[in-house]
Protein backbone atom coordinates (compact mmCIF):
# COMPACT_ATOMS: atom_id res chain seq x y z
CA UNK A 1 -108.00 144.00 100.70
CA UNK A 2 -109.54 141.15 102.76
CA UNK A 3 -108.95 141.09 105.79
CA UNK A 4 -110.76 137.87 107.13
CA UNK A 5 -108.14 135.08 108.55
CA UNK A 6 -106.31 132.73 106.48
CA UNK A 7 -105.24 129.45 107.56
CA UNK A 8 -102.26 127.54 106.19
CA UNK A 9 -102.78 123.49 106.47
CA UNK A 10 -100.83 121.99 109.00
CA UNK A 11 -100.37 118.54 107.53
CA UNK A 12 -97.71 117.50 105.75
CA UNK A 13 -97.23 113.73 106.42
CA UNK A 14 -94.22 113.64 103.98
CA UNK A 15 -92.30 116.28 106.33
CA UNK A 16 -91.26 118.62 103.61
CA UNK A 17 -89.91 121.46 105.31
CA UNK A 18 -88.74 119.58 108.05
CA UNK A 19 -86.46 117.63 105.75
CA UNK A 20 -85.47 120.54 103.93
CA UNK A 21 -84.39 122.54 106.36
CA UNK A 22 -82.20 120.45 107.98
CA UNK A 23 -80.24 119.96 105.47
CA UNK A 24 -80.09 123.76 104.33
CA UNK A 25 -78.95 124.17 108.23
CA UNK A 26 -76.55 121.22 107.72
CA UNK A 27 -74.84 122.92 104.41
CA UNK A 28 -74.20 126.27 106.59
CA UNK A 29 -72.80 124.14 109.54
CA UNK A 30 -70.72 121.97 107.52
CA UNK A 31 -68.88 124.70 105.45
CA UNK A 32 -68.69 126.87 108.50
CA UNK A 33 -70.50 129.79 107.25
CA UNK A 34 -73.52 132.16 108.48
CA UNK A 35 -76.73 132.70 106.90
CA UNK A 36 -76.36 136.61 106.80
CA UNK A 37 -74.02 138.77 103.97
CA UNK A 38 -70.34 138.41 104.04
CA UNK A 39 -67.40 140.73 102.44
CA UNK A 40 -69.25 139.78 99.08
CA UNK A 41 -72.33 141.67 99.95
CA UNK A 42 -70.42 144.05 101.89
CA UNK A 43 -68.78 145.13 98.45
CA UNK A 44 -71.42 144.85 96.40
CA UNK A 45 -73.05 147.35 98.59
CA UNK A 46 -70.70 149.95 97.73
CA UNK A 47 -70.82 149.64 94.41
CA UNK A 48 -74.64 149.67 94.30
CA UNK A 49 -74.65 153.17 96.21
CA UNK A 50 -71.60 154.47 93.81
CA UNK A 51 -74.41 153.56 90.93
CA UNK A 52 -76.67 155.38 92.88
CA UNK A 53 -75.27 158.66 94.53
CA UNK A 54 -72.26 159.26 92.09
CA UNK A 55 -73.89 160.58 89.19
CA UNK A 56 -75.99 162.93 91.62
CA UNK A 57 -72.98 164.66 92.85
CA UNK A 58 -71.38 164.64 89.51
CA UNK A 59 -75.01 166.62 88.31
CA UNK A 60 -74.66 168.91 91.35
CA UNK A 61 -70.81 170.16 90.90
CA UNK A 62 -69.62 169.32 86.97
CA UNK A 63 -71.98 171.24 85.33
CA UNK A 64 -72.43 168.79 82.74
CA UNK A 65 -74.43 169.45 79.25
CA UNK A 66 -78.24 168.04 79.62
CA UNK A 67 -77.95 165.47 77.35
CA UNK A 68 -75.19 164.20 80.19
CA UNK A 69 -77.38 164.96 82.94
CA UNK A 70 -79.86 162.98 81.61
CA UNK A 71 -77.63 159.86 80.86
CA UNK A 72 -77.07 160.33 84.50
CA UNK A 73 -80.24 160.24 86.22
CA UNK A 74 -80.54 156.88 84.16
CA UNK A 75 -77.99 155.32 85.70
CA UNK A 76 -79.21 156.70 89.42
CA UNK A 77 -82.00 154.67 88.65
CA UNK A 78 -80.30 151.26 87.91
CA UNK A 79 -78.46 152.14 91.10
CA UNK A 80 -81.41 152.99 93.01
CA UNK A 81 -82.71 149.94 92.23
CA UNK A 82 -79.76 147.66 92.61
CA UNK A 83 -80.09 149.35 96.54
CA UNK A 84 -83.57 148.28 97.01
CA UNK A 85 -82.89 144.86 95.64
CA UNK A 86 -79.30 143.49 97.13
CA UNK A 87 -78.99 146.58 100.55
CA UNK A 88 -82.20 147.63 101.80
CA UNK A 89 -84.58 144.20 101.04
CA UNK A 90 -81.77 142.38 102.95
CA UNK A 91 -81.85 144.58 105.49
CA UNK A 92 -85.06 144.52 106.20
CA UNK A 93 -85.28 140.73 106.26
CA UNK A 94 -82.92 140.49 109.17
CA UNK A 95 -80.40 138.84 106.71
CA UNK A 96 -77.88 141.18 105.46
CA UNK A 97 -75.83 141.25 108.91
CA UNK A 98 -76.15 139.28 112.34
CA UNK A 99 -76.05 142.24 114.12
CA UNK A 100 -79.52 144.14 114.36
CA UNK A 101 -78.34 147.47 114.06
CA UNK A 102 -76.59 146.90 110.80
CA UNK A 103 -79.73 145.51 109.62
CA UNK A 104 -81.52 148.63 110.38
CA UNK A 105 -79.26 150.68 109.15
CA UNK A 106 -79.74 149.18 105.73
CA UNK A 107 -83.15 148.43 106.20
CA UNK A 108 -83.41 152.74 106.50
CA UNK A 109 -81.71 152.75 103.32
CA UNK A 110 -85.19 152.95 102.10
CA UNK A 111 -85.90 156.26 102.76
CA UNK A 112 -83.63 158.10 100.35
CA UNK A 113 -85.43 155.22 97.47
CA UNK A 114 -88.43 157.40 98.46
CA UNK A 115 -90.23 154.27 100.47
CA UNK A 116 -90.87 153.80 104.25
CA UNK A 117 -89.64 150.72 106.56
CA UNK A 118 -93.02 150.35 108.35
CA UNK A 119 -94.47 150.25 104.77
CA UNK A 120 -92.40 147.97 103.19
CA UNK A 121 -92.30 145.32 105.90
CA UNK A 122 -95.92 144.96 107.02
CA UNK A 123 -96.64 145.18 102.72
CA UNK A 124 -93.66 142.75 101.76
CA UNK A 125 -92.32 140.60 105.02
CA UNK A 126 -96.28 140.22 106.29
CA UNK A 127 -98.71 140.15 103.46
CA UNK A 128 -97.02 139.15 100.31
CA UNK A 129 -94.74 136.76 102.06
CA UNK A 130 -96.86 135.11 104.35
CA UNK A 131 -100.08 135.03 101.64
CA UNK A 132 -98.61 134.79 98.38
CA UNK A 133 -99.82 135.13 95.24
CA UNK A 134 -103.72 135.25 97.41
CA UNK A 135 -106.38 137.19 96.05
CA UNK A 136 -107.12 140.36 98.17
CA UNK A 137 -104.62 138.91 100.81
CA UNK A 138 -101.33 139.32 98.95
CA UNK A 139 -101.31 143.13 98.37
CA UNK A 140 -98.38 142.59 95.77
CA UNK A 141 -101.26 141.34 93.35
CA UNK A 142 -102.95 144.45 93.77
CA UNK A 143 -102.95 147.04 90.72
CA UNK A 144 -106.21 148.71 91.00
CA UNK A 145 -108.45 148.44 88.40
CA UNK A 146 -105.83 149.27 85.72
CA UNK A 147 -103.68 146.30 85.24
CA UNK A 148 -105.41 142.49 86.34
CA UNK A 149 -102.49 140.14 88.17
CA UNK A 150 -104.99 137.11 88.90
CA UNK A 151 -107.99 135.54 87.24
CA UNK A 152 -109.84 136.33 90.19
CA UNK A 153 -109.92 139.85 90.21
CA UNK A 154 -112.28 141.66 88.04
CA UNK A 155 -112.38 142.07 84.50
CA UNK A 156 -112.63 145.14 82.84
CA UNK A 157 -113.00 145.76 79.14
CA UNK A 158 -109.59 148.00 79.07
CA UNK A 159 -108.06 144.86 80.31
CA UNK A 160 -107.60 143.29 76.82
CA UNK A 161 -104.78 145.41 76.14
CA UNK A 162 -102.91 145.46 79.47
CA UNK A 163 -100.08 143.71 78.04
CA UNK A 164 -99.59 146.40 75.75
CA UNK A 165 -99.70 149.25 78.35
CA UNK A 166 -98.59 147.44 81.49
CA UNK A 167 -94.62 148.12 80.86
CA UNK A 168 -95.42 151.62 80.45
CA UNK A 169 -97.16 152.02 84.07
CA UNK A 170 -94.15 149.69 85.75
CA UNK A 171 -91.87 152.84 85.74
CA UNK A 172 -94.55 154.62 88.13
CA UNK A 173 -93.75 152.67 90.95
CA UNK A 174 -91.17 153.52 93.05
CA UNK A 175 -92.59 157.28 91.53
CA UNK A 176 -96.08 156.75 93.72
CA UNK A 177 -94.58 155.45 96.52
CA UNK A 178 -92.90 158.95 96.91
CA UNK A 179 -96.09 161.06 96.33
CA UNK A 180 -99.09 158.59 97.58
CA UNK A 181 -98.98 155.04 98.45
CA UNK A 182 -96.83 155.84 101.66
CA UNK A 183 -99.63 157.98 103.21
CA UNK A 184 -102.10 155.96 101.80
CA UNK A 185 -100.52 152.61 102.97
CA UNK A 186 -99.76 153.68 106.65
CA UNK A 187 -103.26 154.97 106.92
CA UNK A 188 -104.36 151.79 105.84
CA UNK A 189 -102.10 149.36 107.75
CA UNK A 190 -102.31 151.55 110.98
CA UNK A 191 -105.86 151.16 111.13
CA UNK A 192 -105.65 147.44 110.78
CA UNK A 193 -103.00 147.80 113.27
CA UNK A 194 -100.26 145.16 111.25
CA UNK A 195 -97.01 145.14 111.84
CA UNK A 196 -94.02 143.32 111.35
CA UNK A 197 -93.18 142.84 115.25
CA UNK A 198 -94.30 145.14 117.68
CA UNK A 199 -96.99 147.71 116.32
CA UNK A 200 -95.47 151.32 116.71
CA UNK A 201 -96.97 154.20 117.93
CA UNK A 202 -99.03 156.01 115.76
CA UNK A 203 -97.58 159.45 116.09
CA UNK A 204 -93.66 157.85 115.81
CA UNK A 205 -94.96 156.22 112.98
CA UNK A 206 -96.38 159.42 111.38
CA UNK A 207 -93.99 161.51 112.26
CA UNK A 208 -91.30 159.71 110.94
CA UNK A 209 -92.67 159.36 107.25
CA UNK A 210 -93.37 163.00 106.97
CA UNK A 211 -89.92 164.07 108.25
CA UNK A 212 -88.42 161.51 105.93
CA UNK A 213 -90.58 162.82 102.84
CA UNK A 214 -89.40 166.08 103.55
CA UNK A 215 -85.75 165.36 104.12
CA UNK A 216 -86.17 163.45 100.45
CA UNK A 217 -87.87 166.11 98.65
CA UNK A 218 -84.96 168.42 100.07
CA UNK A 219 -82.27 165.74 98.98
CA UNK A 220 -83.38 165.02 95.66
CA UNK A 221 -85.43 168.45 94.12
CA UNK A 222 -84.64 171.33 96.72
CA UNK A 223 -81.14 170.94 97.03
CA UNK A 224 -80.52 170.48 92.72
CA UNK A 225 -83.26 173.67 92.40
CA UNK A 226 -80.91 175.90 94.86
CA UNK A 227 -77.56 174.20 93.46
CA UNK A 228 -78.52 174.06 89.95
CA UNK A 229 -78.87 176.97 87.28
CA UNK A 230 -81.04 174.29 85.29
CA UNK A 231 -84.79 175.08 84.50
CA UNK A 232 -87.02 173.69 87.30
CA UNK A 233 -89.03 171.42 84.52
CA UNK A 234 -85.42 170.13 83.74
CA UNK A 235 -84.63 168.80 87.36
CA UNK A 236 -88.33 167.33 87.74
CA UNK A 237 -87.99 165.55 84.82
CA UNK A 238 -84.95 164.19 85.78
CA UNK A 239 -86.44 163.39 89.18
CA UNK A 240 -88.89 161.32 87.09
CA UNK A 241 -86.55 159.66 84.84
CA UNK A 242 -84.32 158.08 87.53
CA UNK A 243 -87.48 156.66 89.18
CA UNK A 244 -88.71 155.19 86.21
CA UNK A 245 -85.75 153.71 85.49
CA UNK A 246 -86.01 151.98 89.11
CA UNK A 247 -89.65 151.45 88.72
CA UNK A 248 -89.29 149.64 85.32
CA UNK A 249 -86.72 147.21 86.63
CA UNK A 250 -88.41 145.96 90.08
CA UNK A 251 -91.54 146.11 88.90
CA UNK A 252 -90.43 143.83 86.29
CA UNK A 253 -87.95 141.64 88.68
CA UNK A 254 -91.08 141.30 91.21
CA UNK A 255 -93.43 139.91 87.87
CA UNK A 256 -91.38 137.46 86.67
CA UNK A 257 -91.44 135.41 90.08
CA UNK A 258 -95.33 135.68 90.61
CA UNK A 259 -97.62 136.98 87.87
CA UNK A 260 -96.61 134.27 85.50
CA UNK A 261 -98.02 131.31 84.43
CA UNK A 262 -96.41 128.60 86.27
CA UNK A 263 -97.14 130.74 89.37
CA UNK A 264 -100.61 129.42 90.84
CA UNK A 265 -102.93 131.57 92.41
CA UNK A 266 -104.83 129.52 95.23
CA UNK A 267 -108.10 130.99 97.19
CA UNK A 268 -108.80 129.37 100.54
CA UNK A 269 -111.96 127.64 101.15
CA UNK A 270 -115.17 129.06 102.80
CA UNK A 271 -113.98 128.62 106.09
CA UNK A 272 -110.33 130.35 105.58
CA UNK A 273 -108.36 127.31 105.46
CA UNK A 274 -105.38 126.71 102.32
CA UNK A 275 -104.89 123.23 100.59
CA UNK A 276 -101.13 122.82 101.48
CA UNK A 277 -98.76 123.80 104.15
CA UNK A 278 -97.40 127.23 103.86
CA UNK A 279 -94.04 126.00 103.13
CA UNK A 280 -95.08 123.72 100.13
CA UNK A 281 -97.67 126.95 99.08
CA UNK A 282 -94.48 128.71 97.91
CA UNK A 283 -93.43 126.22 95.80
CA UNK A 284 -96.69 126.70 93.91
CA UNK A 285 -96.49 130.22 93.88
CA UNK A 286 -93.18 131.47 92.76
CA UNK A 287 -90.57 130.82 90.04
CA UNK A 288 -86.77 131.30 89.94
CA UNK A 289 -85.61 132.45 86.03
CA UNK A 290 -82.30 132.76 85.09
CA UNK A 291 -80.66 131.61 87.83
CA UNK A 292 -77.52 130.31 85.70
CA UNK A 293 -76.52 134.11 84.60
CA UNK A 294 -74.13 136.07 87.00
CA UNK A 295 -74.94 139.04 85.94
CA UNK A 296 -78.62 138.99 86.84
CA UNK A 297 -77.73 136.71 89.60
CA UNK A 298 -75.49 139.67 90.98
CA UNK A 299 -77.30 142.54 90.26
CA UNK A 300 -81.06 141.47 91.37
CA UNK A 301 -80.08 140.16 94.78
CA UNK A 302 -80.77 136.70 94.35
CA UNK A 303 -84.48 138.02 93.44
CA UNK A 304 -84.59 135.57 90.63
CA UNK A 305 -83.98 132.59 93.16
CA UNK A 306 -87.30 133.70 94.35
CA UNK A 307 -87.88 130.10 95.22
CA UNK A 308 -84.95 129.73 98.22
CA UNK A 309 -86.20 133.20 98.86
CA UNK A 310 -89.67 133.08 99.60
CA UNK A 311 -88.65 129.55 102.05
CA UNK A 312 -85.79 131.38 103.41
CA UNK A 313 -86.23 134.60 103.59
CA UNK A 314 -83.38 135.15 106.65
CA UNK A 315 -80.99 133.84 104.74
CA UNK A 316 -79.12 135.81 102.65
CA UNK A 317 -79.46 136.15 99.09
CA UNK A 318 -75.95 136.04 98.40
CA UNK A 319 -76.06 132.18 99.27
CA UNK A 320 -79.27 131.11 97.14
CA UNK A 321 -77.01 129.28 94.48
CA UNK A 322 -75.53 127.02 96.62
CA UNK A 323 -79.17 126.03 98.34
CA UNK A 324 -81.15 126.21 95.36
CA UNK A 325 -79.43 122.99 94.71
CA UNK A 326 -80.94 121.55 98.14
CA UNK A 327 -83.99 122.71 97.64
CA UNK A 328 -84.66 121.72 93.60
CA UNK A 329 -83.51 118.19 94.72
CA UNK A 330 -85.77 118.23 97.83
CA UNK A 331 -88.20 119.22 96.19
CA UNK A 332 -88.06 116.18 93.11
CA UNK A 333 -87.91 113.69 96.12
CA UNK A 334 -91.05 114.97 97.80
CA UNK A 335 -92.75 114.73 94.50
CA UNK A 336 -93.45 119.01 94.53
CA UNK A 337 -93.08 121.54 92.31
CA UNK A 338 -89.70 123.65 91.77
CA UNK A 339 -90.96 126.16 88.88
CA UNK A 340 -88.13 127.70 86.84
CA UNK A 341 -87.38 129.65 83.79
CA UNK A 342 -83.87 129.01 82.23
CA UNK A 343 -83.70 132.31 81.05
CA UNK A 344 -84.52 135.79 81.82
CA UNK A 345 -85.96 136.41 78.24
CA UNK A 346 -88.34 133.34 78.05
CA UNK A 347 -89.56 134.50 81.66
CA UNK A 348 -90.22 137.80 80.06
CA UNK A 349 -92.74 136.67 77.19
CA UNK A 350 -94.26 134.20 79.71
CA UNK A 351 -95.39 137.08 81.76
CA UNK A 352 -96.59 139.25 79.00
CA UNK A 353 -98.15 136.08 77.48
CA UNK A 354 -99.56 135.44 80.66
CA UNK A 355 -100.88 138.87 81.09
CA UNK A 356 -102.50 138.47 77.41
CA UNK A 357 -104.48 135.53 79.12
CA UNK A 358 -105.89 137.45 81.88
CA UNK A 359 -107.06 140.37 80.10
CA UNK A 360 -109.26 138.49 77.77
CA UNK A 361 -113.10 138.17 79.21
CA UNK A 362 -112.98 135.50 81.84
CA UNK A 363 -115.60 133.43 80.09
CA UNK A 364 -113.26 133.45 76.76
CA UNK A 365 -109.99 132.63 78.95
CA UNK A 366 -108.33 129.60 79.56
């Protein structure tokens, strides 16, 4: 990652995000309502952690066929995910409750979906939401050398297929942030010393992800190996299953907003500095898709409004329907993009489409 300064332009004569949030503040203050989650996130957290810890205490005390098990561990996935997307990324916004220590508390909801808060904020509140969609800035973009998310990374010849075998590594993710990416992350993010407010200490900070890896190895593979007269393979496997459930789905929610091809991917000049403001960046960089269906609408916590979300990312996700409206039309007055896909499905082949463009050999592309 680079980790030379980058400058977001200060001028926007036109006032964009002036205007626009005034009138987003207006909407809240005329219909009397807060920014944060009301009794509709409220339930919708309980059913997400039902989808999530039911069917592991149903494994632990039913003594269900494996075929059943199996089912199970599937559906602990969807749930873990529907967690990480509508409780904990909420949370750890500031936006699920006006009260801090609710926001915490689901913030922390992270560490039973294997991840870390220190982690997850400096990686998705500082980098990817401050610089996104910026090369070697935006650690989001960032897949190694197996899978290439922008036209300026570099090529490699294994590349040409990537939108063949890219679906298959999506399921890993949520998978390597239990065994690596935490410890490899923290080591990297202490050293820079980032943070998302004040910089903790480095033996809290240390301390607390190995106690919480061990209390989550002891949650999810201890306590089924003591409880369980299953073969150990059998209870790994499922261990693996409901994480590549989860991993499939963000991983997928997460690339149809940025690696996509209405999604630009600007560089800053030589001296650091970005063509537009960073308000008016985000419209460049991200696209809603489906926002019309309820059902991804409910379960993907407003993920797929990635638009209001990226803007407003305090504001609750539960209330990007009504201010998508306010910030589409903004957006046509100022003469600036609003990038959308009308449905999930064409977002879908866009982004393996678009992934098809950036494996080919740069000098054959575009």
């Amino acid at each position: 990652m680079n980790a030379s300064p980058v400058r977001f332009s200060r001028k926007d004569s036109a006032q964009f995000f002036k205007t626009l949030n005034k009138r987003v503040n207006e909407y809240f203050k005329e219909n009397s309502i807060k920014k944060t989650g009301n009794w509709k996130l409220h339930l919708k957290t309980v059913i997400m952690f039902a989808l999530f810890l039911t069917p592991y205490f149903l494994i632990l005390t039913l003594g269900l066929p494996n075929w059943a098990n199996l089912l199970l561990t599937m559906v602990m996935g969807v749930g873990m995910a529907g967690v990480g997307m509508n409780v904990m990324h909420d949370g750890n916004h500031g936006s699920y409750s006006n009260k801090k220590w609710v926001n915490k508390l689901m913030g922390s909801s992270i560490y039973i979906l294997a991840g870390n808060v220190y982690n997850w904020q400096v990686q998705h509140n500082v980098l990817h939401h401050t610089y996104t969609n910026i090369h070697e800035h935006d650690e989001d973009m960032e897949a190694g050398r197996i899978l290439r998310f922008s036209k300026h990374a570099e090529w490699k010849k294994h590349h040409r297929f990537q939108h063949f075998y890219s679906v298959f590594l999506y399921g890993l993710l949520t998978f390597n942030w239990a065994i690596t990416t935490d410890f490899q992350q923290m080591y990297r993010y202490m050293k820079r010393k980032l943070s998302y407010g004040k910089l903790p200490s480095p033996a809290v900070n240390w301390s607390t992800l190995v106690v919480t890896k061990l209390l989550y190895v002891t949650i999810w593979i201890v306590i089924p190996l003591v409880f369980l007269d299953i073969a150990w393979y059998k209870i790994l496997l499922g261990f693996f299953v409901m994480h590549y459930v989860a991993g499939v789905i963000l991983s997928v929610v997460f690339q149809l907003a940025h690696i996509i091809d209405h999604a630009d991917t600007p560089l800053p000049d030589a001296q650091g500095n970005m063509k537009n403001t960073w308000a008016i960046h985000q419209l460049f960089t991200t696209v809603n898709f489906g926002t019309k269906n309820k059902i991804v609408n409910w379960f993907t916590g407003g993920l797929n409004h990635q638009v209001e979300h990226h803007i407003f990312p305090n504001i609750s996700h539960i209330h990007y329907t009504k201010i998508s409206k306010i910030v589409k039309q903004t957006a046509k007055e100022f003469n600036l993009p609003y990038h959308e896909y009308k449905t999930t499905r064409k977002a879908v082949i866009s982004h393996f489409k678009h992934l098809k463009e950036l494996g080919k050999q740069p000098s054959l592309q575009y």
